[in-house]
N, C-alpha and C. Protein backbone atom coordinates (compact mmCIF):
# COMPACT_ATOMS: atom_id res chain seq x y z
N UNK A 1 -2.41 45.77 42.07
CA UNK A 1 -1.24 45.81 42.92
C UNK A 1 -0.18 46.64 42.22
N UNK A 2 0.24 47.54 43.55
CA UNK A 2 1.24 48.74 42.43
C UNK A 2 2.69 47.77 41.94
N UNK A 3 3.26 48.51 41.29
CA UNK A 3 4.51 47.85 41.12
C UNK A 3 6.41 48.19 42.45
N UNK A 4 6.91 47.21 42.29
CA UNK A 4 7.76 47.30 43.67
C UNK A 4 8.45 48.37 42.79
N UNK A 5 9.19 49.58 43.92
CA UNK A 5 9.82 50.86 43.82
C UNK A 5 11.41 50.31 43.40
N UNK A 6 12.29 50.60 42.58
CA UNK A 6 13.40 50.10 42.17
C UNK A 6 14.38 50.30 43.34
N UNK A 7 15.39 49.27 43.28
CA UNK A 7 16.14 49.22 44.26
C UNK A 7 17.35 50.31 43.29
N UNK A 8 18.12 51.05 44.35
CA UNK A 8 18.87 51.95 43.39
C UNK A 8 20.31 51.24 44.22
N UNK A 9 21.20 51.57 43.23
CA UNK A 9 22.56 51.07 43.58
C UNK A 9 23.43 52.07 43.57
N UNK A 10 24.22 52.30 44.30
CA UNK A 10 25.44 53.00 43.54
C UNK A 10 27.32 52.19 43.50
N UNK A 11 28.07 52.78 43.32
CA UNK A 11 29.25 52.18 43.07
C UNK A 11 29.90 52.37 44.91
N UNK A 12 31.06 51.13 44.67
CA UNK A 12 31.25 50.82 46.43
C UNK A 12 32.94 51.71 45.31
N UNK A 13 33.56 51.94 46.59
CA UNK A 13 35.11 52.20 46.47
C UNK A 13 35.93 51.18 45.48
N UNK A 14 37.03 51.56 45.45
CA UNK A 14 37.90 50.05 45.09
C UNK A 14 37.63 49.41 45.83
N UNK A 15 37.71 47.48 44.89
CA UNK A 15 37.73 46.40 45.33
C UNK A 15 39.47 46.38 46.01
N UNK A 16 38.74 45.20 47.01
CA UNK A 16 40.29 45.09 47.98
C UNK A 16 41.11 44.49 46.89
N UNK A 17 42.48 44.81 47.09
CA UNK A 17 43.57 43.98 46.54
C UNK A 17 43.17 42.18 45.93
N UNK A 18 43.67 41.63 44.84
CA UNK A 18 44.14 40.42 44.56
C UNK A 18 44.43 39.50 46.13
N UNK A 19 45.31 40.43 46.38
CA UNK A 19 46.39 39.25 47.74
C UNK A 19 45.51 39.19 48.74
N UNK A 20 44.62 40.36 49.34
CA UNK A 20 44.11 39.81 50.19
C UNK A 20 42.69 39.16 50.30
N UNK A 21 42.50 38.84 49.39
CA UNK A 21 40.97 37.83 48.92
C UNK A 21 41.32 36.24 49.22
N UNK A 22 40.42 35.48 49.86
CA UNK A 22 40.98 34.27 50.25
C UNK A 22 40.27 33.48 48.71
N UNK A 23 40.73 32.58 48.64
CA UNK A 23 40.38 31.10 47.65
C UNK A 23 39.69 30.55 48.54
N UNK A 24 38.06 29.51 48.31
CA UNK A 24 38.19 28.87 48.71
C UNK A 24 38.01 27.70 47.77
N UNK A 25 38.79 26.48 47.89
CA UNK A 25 38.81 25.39 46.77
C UNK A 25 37.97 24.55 47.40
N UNK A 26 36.47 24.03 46.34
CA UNK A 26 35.29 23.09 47.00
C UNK A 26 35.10 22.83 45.58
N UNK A 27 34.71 21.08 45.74
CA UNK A 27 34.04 20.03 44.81
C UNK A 27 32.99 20.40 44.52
N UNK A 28 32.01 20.63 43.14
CA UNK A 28 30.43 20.49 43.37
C UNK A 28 30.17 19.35 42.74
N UNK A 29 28.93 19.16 42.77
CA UNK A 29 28.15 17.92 41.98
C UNK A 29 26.94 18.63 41.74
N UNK A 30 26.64 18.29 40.28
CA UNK A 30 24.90 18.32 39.96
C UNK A 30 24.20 17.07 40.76
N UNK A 31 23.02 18.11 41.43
CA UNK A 31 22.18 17.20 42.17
C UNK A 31 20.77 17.62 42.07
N UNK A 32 19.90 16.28 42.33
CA UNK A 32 18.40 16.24 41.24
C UNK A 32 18.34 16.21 39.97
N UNK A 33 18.45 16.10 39.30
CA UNK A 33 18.60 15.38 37.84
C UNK A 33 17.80 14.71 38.02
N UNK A 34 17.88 13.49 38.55
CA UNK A 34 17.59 12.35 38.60
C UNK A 34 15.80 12.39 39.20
N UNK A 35 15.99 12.68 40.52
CA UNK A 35 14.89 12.74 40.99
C UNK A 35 14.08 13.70 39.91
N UNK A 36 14.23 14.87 39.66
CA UNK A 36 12.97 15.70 38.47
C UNK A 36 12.79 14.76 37.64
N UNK A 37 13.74 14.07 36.81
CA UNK A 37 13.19 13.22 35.84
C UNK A 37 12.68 11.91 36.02
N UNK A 38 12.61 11.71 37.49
CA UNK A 38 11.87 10.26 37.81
C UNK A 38 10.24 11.03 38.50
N UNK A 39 10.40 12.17 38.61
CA UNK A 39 9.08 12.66 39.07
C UNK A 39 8.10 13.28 37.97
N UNK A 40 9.35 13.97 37.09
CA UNK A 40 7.97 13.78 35.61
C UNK A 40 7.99 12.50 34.80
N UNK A 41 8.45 11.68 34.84
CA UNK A 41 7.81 10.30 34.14
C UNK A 41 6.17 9.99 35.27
N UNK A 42 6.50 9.97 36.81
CA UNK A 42 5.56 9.07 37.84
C UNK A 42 4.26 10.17 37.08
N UNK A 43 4.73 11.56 37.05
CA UNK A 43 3.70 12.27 36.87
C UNK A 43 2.65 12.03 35.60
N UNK A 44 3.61 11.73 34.50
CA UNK A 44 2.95 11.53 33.63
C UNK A 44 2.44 9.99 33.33
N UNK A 45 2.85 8.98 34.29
CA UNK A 45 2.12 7.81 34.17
C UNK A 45 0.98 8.31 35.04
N UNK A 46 0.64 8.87 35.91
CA UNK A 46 -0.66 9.20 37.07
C UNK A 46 -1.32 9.52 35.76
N UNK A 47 -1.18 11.01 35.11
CA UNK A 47 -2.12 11.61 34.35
C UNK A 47 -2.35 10.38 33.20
N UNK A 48 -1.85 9.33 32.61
CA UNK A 48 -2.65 8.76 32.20
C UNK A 48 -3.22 7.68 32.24
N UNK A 49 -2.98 7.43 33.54
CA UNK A 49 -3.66 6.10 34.46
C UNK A 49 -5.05 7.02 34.93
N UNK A 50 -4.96 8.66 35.11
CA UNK A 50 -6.43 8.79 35.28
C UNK A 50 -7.02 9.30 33.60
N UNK A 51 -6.34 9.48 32.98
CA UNK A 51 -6.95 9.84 31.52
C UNK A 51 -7.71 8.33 31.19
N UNK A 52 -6.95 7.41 31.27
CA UNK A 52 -7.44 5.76 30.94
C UNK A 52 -8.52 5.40 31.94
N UNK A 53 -8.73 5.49 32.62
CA UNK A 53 -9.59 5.55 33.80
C UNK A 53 -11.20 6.31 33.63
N UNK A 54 -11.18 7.28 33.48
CA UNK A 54 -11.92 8.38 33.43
C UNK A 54 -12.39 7.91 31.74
N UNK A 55 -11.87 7.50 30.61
CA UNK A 55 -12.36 7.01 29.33
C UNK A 55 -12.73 6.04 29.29
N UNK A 56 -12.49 4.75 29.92
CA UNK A 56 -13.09 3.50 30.56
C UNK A 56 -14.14 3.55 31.04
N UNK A 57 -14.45 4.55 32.12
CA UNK A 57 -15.68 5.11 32.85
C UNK A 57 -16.48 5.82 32.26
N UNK A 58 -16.40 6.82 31.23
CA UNK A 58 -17.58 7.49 30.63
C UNK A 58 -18.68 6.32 30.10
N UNK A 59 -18.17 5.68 28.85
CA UNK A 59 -18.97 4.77 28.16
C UNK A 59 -20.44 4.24 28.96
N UNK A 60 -19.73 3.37 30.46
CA UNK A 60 -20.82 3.10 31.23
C UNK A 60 -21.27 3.79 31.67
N UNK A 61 -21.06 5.11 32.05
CA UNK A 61 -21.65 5.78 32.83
C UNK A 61 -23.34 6.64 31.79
N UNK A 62 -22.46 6.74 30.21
CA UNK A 62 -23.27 7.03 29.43
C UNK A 62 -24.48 6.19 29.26
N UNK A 63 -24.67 4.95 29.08
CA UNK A 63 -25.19 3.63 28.95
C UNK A 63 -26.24 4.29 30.27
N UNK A 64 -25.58 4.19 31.42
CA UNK A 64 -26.35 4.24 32.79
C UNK A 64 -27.42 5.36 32.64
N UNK A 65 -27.03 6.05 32.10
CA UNK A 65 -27.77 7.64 32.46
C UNK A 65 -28.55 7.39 30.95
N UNK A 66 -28.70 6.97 29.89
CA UNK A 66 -29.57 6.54 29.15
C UNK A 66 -30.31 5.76 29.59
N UNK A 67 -30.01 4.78 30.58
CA UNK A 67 -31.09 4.12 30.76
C UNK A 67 -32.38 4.47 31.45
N UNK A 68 -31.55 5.27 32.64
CA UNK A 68 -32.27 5.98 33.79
C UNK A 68 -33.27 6.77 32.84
N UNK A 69 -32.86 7.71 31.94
CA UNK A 69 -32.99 8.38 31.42
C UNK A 69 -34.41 7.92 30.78
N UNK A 70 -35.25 6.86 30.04
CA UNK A 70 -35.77 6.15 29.63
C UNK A 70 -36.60 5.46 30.36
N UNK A 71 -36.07 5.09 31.09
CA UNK A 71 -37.19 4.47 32.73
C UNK A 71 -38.07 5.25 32.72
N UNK A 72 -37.54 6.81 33.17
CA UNK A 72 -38.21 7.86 33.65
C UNK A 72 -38.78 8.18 32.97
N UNK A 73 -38.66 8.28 31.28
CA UNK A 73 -39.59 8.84 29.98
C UNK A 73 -41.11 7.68 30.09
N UNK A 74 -40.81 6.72 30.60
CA UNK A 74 -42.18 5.90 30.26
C UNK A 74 -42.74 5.50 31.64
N UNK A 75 -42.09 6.27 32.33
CA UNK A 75 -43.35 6.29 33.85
C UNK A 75 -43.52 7.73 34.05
């Protein structure tokens, strides 16, 4: 994929006057904080509720497939 062609700029006239630029005066707040950091904790309890899960499960599953494994060697 080629690369995008540069956007070219050039210079605008003078900026309008000081006086006639309006203000506008508005409150902000930081928002999400909260939620990102309650969504990477959930995230990282999932990944190791299936990490714990999935290591719980090998063992037997190993056991299982040895056994099978052995059945089949002596028939």
């Amino acid at each position: 994929m080629g690369q995008p062609h540069p956007t070219r700029l050039r210079e605008v006239e003078a900026a309008p006057p000081l006086e006639a630029a309006k203000v506008i005066d508005a409150r902000y707040k930081v928002v999400g904080r909260k939620r990102r950091a309650l969504k990477m904790l959930w995230g990282a309890l999932v990944a190791a509720f299936w990490a714990a899960a999935i290591g719980f499960l090998i063992p037997p599953a190993w056991i299982f497939l040895e056994r099978v494994g052995e059945y089949f060697a002596r028939n």
